[in-house]
C-alpha atoms as a PDB file:
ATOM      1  CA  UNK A   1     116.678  56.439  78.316  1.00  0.00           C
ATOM      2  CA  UNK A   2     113.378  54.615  78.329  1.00  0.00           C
ATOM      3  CA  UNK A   3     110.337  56.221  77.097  1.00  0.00           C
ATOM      4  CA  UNK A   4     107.646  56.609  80.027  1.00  0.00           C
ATOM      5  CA  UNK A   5     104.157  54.901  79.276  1.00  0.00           C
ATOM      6  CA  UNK A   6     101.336  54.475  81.613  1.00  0.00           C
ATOM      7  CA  UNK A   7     101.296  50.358  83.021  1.00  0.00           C
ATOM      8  CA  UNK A   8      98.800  48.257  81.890  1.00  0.00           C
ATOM      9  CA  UNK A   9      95.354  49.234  83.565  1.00  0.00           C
ATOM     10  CA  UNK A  10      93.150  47.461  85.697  1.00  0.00           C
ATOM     11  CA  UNK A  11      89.880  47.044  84.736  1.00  0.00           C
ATOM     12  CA  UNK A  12      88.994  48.970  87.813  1.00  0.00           C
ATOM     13  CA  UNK A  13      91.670  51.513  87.044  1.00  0.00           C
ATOM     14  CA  UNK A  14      90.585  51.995  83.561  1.00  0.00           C
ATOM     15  CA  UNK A  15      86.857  52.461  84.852  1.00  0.00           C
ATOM     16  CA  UNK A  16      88.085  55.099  88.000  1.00  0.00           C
ATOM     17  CA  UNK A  17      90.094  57.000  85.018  1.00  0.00           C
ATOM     18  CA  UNK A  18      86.854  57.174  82.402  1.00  0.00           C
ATOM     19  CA  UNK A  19      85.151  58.538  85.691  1.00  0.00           C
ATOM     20  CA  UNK A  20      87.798  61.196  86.400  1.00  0.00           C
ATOM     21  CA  UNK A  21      87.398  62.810  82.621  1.00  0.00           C
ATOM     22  CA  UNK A  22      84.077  63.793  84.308  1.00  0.00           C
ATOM     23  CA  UNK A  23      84.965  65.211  87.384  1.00  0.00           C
ATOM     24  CA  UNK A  24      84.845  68.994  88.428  1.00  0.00           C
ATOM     25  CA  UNK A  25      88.398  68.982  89.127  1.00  0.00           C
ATOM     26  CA  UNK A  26      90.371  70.270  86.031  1.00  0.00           C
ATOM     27  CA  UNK A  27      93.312  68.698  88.391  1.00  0.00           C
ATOM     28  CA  UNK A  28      91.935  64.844  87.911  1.00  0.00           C
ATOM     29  CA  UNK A  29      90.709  65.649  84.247  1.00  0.00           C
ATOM     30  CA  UNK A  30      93.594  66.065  83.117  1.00  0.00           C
ATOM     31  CA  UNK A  31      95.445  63.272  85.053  1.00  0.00           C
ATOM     32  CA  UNK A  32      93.465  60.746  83.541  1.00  0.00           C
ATOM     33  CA  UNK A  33      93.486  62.145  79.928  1.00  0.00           C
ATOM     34  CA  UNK A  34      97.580  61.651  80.570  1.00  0.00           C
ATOM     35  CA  UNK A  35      97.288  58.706  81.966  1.00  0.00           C
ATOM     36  CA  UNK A  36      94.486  57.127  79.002  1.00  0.00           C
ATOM     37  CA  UNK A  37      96.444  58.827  75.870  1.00  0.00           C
ATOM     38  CA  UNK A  38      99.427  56.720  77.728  1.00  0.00           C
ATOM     39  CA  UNK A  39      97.809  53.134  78.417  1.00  0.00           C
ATOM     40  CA  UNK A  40      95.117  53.176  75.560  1.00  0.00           C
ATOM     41  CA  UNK A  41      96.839  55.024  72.857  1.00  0.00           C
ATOM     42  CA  UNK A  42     100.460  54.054  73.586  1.00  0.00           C
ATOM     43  CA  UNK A  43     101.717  57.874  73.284  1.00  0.00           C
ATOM     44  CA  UNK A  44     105.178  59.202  74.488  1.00  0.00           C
ATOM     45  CA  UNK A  45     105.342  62.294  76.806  1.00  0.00           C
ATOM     46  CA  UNK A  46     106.139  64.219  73.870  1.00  0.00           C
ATOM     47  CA  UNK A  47     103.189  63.144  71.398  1.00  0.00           C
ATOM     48  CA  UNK A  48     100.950  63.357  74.684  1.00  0.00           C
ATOM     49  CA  UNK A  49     101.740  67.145  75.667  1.00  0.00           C
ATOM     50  CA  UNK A  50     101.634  68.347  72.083  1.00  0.00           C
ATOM     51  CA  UNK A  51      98.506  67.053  72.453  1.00  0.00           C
ATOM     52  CA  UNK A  52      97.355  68.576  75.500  1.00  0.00           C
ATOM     53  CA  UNK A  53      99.411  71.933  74.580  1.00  0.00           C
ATOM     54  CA  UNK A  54     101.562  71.528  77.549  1.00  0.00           C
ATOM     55  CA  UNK A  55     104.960  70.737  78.541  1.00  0.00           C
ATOM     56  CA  UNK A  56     105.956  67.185  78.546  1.00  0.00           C
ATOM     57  CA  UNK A  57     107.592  67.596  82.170  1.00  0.00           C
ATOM     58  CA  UNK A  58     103.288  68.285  82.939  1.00  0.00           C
ATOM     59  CA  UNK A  59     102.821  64.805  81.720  1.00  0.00           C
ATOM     60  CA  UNK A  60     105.693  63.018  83.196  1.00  0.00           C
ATOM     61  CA  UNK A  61     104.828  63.973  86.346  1.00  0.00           C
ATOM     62  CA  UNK A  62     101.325  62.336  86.147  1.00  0.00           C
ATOM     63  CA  UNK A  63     103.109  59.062  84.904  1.00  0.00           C
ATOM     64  CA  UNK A  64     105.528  58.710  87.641  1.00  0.00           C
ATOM     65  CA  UNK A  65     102.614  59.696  90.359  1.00  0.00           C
ATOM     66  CA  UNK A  66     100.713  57.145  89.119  1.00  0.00           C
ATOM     67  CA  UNK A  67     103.371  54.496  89.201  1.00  0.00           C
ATOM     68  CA  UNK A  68     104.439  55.432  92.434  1.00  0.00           C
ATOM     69  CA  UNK A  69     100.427  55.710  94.183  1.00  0.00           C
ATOM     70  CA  UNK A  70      97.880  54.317  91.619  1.00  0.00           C
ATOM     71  CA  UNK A  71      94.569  56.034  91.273  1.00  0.00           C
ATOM     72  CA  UNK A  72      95.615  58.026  94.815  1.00  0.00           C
ATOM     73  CA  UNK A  73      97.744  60.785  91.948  1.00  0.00           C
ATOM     74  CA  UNK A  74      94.308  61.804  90.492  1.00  0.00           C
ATOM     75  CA  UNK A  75      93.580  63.751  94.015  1.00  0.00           C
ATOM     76  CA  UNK A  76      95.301  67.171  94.490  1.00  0.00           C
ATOM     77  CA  UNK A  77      97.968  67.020  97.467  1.00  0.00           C
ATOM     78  CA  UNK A  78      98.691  69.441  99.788  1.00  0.00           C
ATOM     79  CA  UNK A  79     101.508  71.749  98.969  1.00  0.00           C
ATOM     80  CA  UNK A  80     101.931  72.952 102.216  1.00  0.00           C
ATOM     81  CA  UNK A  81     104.820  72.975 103.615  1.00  0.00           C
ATOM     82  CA  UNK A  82     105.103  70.008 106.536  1.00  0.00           C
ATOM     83  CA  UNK A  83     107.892  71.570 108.576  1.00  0.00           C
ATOM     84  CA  UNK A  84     107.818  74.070 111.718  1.00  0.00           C
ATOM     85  CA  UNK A  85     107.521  77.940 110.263  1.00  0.00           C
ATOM     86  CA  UNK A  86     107.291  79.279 113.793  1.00  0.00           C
ATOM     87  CA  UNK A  87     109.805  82.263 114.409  1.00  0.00           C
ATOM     88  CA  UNK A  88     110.079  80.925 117.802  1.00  0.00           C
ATOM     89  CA  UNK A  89     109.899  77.614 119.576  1.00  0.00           C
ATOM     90  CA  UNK A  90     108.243  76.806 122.307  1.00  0.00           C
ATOM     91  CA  UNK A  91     111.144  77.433 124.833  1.00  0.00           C
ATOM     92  CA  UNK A  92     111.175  80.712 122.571  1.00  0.00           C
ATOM     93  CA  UNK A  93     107.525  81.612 123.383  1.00  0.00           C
ATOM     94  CA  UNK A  94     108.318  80.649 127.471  1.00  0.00           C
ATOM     95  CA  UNK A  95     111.117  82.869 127.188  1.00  0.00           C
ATOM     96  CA  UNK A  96     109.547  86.223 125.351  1.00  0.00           C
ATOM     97  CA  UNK A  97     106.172  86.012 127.787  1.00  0.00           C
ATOM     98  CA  UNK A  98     109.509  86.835 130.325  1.00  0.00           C
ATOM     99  CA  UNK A  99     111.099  89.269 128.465  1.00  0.00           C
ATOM    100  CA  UNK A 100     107.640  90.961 127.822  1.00  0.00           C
ATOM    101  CA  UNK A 101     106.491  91.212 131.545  1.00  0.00           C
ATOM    102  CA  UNK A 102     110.421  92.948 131.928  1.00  0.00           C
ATOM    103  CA  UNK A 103     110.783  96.510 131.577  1.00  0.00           C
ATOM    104  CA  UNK A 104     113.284  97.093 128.391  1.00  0.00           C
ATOM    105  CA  UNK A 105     115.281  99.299 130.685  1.00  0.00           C
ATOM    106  CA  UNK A 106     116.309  96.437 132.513  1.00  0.00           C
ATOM    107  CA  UNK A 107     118.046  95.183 129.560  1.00  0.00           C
ATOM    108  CA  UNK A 108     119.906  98.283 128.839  1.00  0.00           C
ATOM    109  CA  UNK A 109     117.465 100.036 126.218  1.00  0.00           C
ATOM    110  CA  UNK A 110     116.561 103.788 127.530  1.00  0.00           C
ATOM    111  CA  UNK A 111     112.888 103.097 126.876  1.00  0.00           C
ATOM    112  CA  UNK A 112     110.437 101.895 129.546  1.00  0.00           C
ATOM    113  CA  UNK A 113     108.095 100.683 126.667  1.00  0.00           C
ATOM    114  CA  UNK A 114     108.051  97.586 124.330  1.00  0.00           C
ATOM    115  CA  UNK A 115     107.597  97.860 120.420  1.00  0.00           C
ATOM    116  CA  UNK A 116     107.439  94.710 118.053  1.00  0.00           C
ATOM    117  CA  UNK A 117     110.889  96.406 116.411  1.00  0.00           C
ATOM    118  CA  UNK A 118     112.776  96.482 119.760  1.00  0.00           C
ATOM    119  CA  UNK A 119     110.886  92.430 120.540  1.00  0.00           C
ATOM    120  CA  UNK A 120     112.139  91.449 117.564  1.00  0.00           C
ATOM    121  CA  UNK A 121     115.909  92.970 118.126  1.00  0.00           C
ATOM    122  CA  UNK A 122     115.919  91.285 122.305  1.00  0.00           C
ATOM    123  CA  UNK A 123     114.593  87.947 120.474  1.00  0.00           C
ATOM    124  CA  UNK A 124     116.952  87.333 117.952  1.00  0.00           C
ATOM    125  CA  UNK A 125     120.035  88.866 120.288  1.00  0.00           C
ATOM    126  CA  UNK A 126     118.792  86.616 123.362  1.00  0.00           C
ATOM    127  CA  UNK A 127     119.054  84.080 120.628  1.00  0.00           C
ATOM    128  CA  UNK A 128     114.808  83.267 120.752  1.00  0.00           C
ATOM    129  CA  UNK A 129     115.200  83.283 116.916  1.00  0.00           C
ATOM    130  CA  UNK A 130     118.079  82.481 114.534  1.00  0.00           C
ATOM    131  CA  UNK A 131     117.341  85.531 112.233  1.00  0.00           C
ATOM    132  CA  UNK A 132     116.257  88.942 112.830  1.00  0.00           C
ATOM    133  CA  UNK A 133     112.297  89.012 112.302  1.00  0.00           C
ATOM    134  CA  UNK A 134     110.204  91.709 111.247  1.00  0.00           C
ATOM    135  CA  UNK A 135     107.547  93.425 113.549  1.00  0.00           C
ATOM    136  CA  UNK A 136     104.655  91.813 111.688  1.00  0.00           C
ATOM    137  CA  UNK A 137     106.286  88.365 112.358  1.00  0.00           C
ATOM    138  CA  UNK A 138     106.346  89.297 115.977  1.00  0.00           C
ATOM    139  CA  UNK A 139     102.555  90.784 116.023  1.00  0.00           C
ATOM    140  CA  UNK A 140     101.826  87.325 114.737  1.00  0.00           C
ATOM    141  CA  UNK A 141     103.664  85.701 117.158  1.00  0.00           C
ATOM    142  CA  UNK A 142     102.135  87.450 119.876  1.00  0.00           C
ATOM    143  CA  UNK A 143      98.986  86.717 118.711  1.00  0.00           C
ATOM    144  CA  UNK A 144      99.332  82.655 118.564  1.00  0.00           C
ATOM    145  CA  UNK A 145     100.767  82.897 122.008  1.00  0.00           C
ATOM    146  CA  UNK A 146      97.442  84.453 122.993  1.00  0.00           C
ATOM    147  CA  UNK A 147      98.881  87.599 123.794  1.00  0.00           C
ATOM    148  CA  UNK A 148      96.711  90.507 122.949  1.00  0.00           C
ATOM    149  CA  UNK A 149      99.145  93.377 121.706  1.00  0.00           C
ATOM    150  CA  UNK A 150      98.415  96.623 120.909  1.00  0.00           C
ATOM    151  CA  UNK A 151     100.361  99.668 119.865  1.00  0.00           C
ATOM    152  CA  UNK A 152     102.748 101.113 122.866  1.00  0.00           C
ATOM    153  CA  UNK A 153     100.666 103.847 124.908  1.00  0.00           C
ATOM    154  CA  UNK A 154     102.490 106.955 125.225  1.00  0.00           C
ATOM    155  CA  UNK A 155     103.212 106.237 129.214  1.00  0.00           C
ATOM    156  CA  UNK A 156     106.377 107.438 130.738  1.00  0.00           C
ATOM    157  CA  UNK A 157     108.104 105.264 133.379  1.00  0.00           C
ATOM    158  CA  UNK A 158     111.039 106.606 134.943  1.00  0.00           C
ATOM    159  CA  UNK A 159     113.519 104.880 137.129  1.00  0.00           C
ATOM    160  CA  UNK A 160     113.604 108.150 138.998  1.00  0.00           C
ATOM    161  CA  UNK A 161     112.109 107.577 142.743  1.00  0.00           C
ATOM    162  CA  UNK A 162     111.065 111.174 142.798  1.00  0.00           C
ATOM    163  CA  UNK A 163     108.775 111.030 139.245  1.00  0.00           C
ATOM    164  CA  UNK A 164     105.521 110.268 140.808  1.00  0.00           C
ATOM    165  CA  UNK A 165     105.704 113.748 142.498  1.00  0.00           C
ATOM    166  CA  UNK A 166     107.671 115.408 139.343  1.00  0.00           C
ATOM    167  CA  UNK A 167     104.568 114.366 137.108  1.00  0.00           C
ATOM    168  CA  UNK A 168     101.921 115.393 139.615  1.00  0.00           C
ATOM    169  CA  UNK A 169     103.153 118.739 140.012  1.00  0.00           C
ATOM    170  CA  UNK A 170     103.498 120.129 136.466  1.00  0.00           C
ATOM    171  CA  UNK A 171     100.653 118.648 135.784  1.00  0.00           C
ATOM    172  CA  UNK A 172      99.133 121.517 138.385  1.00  0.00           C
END
């Protein structure tokens, strides 16, 4: 296996680099002490990261980048992650704005109210989401969809026609 070294530099290179051993950014500091130690001095990774006190995988990394993107590897990048980490699609959230507007009862639960626990139980066995979330990643979910939830009030709905006059009357 070849040993990495930094490619010649560019006169422009070499002056962005000298540059970067100023900057605020411990990041780009020490990127282009790497990358100098490597075109100026001719070091290996090894020599480099004893050095620098680090591993040589830390300097290799710096070598490739710079390789691969020039003086565009001295800049932090994102380590977001670039894919979709919704719970729910957007079908999903078309779907649950239904099921919340339904009474549970008319899904076969013997409650009349909504919780996060029981949204999160209809979603994933309506098939909304592949896994079974957690009530916080529904309260989140809620909340992007704009809907403003709140913790269940303690009202009783009954299916039976006669309740209305049931409740009034012991509440004499």
């Amino acid at each position: 296996m070849a040993t990495l070294y930094a490619r010649k530099l560019t006169k422009q290179e070499r002056h962005e680099l000298e540059e970067g051993l100023r900057s605020p950014e411990a990041f780009t500091v020490r990127r282009c002490q790497i990358l100098l130690m490597s075109a100026d001095d001719r070091l290996n990774p090894q020599q480099i990261a004893a050095r620098l006190r680090c591993s040589d995988q830390t300097v290799r990394r710096p070598l490739h980048a710079f390789h691969e993107v020039g003086l565009e590897s001295l800049k932090p990048r994102s380590r977001a992650r670039k894919d979709d980490q919704r719970a729910l699609d957007d079908q999903g959230h078309a779907r649950l704005k239904e099921i919340i507007r339904m009474s549970p009862r008319s899904l076969g639960y013997e409650t009349s109210l909504w919780t996060l626990e029981l949204l999160a139980e209809v979603s994933f066995k309506e098939g909304l989401t592949s896994w079974q979330v957690s009530a916080d990643t529904m309260r989140r979910t809620l909340r992007d969809m704009g809907v403003n939830w709140q913790r269940a009030k303690q009202h009783i709905n009954s299916p039976d026609p006669a309740y209305a006059v049931k409740k009034s009357e012991g509440m004499g």
